[in-house]
N, C-alpha and C. Protein backbone atom coordinates (compact mmCIF):
# COMPACT_ATOMS: atom_id res chain seq x y z
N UNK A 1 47.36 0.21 -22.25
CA UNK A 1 48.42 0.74 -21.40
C UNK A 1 49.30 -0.41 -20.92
N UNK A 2 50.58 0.06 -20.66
CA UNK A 2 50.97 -1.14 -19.89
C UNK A 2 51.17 -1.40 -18.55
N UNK A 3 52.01 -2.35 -18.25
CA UNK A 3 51.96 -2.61 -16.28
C UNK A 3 52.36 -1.58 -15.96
N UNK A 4 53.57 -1.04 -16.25
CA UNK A 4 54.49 0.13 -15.81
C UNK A 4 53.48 1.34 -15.69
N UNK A 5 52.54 1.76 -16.75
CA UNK A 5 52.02 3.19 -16.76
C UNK A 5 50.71 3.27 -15.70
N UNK A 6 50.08 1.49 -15.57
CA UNK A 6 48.98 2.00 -14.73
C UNK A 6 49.43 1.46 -13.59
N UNK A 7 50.59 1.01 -13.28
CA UNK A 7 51.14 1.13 -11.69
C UNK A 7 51.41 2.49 -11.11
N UNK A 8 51.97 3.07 -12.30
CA UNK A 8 52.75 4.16 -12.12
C UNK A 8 51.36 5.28 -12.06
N UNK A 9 50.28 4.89 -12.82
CA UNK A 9 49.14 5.83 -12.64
C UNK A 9 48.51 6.17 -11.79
N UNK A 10 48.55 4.83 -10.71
CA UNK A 10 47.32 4.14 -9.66
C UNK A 10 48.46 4.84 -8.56
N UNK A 11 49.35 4.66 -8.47
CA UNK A 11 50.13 4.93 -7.33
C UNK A 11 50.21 6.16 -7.05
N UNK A 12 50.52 7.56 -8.10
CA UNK A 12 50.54 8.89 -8.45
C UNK A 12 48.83 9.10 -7.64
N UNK A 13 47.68 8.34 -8.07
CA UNK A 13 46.04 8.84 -7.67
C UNK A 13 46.40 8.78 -6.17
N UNK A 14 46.85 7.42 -5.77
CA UNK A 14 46.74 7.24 -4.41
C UNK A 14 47.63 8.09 -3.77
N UNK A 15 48.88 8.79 -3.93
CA UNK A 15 49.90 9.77 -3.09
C UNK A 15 48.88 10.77 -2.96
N UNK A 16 48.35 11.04 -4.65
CA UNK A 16 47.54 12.73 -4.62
C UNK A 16 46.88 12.70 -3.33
N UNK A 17 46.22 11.55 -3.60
CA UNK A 17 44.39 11.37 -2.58
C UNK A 17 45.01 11.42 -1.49
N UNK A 18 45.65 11.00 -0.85
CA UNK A 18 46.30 10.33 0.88
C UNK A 18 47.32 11.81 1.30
N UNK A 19 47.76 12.81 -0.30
CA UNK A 19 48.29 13.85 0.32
C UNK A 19 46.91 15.43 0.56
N UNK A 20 45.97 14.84 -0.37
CA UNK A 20 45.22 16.26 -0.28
C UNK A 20 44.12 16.46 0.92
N UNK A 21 43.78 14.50 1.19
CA UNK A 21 43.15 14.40 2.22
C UNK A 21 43.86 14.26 3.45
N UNK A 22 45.30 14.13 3.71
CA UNK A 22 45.69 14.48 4.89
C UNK A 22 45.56 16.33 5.52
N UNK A 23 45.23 16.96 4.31
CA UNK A 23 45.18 18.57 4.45
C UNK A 23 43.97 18.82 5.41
N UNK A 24 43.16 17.72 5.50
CA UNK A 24 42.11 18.21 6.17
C UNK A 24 41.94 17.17 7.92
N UNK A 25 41.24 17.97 8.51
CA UNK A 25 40.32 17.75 9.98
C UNK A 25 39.30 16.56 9.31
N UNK A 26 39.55 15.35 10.05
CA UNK A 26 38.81 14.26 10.03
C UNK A 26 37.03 14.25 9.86
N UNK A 27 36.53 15.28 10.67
CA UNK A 27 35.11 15.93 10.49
C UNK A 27 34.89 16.06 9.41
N UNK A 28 35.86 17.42 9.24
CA UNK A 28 35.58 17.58 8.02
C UNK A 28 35.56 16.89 6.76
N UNK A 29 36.66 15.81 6.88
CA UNK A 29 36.29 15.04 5.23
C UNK A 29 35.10 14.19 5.46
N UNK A 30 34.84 13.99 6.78
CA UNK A 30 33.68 12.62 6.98
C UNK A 30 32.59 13.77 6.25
N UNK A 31 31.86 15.44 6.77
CA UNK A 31 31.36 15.98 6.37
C UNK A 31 31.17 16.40 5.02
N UNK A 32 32.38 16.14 4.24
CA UNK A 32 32.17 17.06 3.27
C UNK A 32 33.08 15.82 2.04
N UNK A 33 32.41 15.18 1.96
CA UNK A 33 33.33 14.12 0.91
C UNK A 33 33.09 14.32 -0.34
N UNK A 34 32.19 14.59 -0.40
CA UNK A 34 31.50 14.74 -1.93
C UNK A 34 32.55 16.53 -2.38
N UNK A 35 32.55 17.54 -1.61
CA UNK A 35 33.21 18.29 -2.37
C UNK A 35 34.76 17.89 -1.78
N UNK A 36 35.23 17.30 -1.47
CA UNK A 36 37.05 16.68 -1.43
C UNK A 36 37.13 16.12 -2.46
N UNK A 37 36.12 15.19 -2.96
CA UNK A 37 36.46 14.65 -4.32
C UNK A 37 36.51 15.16 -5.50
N UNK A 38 35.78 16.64 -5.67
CA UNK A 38 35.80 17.85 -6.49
C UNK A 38 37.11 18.58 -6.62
N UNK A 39 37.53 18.58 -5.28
CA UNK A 39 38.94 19.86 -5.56
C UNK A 39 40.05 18.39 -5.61
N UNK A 40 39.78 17.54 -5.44
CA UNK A 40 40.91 16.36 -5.82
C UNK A 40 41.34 16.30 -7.40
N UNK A 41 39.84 16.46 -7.92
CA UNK A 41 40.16 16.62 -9.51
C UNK A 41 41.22 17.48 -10.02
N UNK A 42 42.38 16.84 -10.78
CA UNK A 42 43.34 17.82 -11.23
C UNK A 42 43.90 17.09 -12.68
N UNK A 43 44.67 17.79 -13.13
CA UNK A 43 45.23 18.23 -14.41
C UNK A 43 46.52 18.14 -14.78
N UNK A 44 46.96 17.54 -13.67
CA UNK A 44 48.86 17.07 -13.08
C UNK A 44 49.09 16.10 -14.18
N UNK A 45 50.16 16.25 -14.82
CA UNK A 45 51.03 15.36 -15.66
C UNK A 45 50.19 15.46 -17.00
N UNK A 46 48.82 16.16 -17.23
CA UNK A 46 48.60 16.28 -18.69
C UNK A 46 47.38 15.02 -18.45
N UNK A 47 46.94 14.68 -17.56
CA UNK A 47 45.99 13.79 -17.11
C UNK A 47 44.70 14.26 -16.84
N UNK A 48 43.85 14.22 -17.17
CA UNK A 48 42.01 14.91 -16.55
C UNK A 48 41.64 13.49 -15.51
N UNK A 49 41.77 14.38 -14.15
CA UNK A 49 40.63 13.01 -13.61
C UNK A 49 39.48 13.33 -13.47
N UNK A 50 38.64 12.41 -14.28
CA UNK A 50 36.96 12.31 -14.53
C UNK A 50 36.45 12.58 -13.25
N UNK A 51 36.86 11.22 -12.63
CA UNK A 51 35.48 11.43 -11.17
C UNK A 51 37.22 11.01 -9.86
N UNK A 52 36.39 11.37 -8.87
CA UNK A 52 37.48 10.56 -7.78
C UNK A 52 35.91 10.57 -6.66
N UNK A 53 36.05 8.90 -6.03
CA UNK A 53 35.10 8.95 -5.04
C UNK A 53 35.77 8.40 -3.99
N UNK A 54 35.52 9.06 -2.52
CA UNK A 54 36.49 8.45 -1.68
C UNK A 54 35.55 7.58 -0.56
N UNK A 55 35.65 6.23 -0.93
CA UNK A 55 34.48 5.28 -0.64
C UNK A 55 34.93 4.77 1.25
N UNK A 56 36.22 4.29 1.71
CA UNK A 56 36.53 3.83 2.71
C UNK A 56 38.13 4.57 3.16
N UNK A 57 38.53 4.78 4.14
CA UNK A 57 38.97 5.39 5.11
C UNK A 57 38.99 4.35 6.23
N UNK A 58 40.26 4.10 6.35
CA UNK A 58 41.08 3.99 7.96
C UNK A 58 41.44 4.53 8.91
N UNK A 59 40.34 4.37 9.35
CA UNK A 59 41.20 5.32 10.91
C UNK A 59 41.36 4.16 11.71
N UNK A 60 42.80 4.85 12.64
CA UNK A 60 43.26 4.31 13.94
C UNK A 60 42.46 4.52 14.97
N UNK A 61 42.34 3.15 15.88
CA UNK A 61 41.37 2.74 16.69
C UNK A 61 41.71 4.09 18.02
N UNK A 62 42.94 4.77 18.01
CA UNK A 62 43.44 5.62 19.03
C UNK A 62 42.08 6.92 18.65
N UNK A 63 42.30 7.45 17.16
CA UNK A 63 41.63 8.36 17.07
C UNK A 63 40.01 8.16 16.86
N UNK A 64 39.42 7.22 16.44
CA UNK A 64 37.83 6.89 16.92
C UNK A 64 37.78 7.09 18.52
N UNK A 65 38.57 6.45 19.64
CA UNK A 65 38.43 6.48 20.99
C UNK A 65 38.12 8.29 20.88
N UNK A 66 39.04 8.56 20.46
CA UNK A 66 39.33 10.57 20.96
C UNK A 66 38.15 10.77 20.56
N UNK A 67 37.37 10.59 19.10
CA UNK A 67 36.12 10.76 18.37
C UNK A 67 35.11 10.60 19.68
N UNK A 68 34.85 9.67 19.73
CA UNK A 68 33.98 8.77 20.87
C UNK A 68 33.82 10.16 21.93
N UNK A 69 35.05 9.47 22.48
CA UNK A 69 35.05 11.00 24.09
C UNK A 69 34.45 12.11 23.33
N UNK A 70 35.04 13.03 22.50
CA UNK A 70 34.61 14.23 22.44
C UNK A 70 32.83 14.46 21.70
N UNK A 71 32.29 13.42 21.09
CA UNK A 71 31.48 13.49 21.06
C UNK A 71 30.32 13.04 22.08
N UNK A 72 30.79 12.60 23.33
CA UNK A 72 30.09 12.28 24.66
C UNK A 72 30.32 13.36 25.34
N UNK A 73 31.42 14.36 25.22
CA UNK A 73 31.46 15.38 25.89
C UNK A 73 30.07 16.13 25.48
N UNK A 74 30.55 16.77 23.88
CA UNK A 74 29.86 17.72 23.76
C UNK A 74 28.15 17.09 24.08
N UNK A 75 27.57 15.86 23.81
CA UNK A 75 26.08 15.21 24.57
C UNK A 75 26.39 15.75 26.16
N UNK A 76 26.91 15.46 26.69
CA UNK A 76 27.02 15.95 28.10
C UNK A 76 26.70 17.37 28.51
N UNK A 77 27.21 17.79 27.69
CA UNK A 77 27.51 19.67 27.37
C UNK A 77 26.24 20.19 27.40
N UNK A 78 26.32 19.68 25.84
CA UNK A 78 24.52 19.94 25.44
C UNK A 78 22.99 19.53 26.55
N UNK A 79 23.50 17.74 27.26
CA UNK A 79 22.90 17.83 28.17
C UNK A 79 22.16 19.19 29.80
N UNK A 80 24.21 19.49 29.70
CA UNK A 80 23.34 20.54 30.92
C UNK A 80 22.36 22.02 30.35
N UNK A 81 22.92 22.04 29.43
CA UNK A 81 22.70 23.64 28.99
C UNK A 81 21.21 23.11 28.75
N UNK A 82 20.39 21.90 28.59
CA UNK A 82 18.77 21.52 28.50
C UNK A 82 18.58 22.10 30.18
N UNK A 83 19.00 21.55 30.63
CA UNK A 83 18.85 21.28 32.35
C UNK A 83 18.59 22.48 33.12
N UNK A 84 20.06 23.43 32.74
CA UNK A 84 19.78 24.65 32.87
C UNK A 84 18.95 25.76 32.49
N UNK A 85 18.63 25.70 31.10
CA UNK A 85 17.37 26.16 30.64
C UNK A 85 16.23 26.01 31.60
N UNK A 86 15.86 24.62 31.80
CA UNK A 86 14.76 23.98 32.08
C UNK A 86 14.27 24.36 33.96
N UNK A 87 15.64 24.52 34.72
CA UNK A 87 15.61 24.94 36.24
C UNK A 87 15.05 26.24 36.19
């Protein structure tokens, strides 16, 4: 192949990937990666993609903080509803 086709190849994978995984709730791709990389597979331009694995992910330090809180909430949550049971 040449420079042009697998720039032009690599760049086309990465729009797909960065547009099909923006479709989803952050949970959810952390949850479910193995089938995102299944319905990623497509057939666009006359191309078969074999495998797609989506190994690393950036997130902004804003949205881990939000992560953080809401998963101390719901421990908190879960905390009373023990408590309450337990009175």
């Amino acid at each position: 192949m040449t420079h042009a086709v697998e720039t032009s190849t690599s760049q086309f994978a990465q729009i797909t990937l960065r547009s099909d995984l923006g479709k989803h709730e952050l949970d959810k791709m952390l949850a479910e990666r193995e089938k995102l990389n299944r319905d990623i597979q497509t057939d666009a331009w006359g191309i078969k993609i074999a495998n797609v694995e989506t190994k690393h992910m950036d997130i902004d330090e804003s949205i881990i903080l939000v992560i953080a809180r809401q998963t101390e909430a719901e421990h908190e949550r879960h905390t009373k509803v023990i408590h309450a049971e337990l009175c």
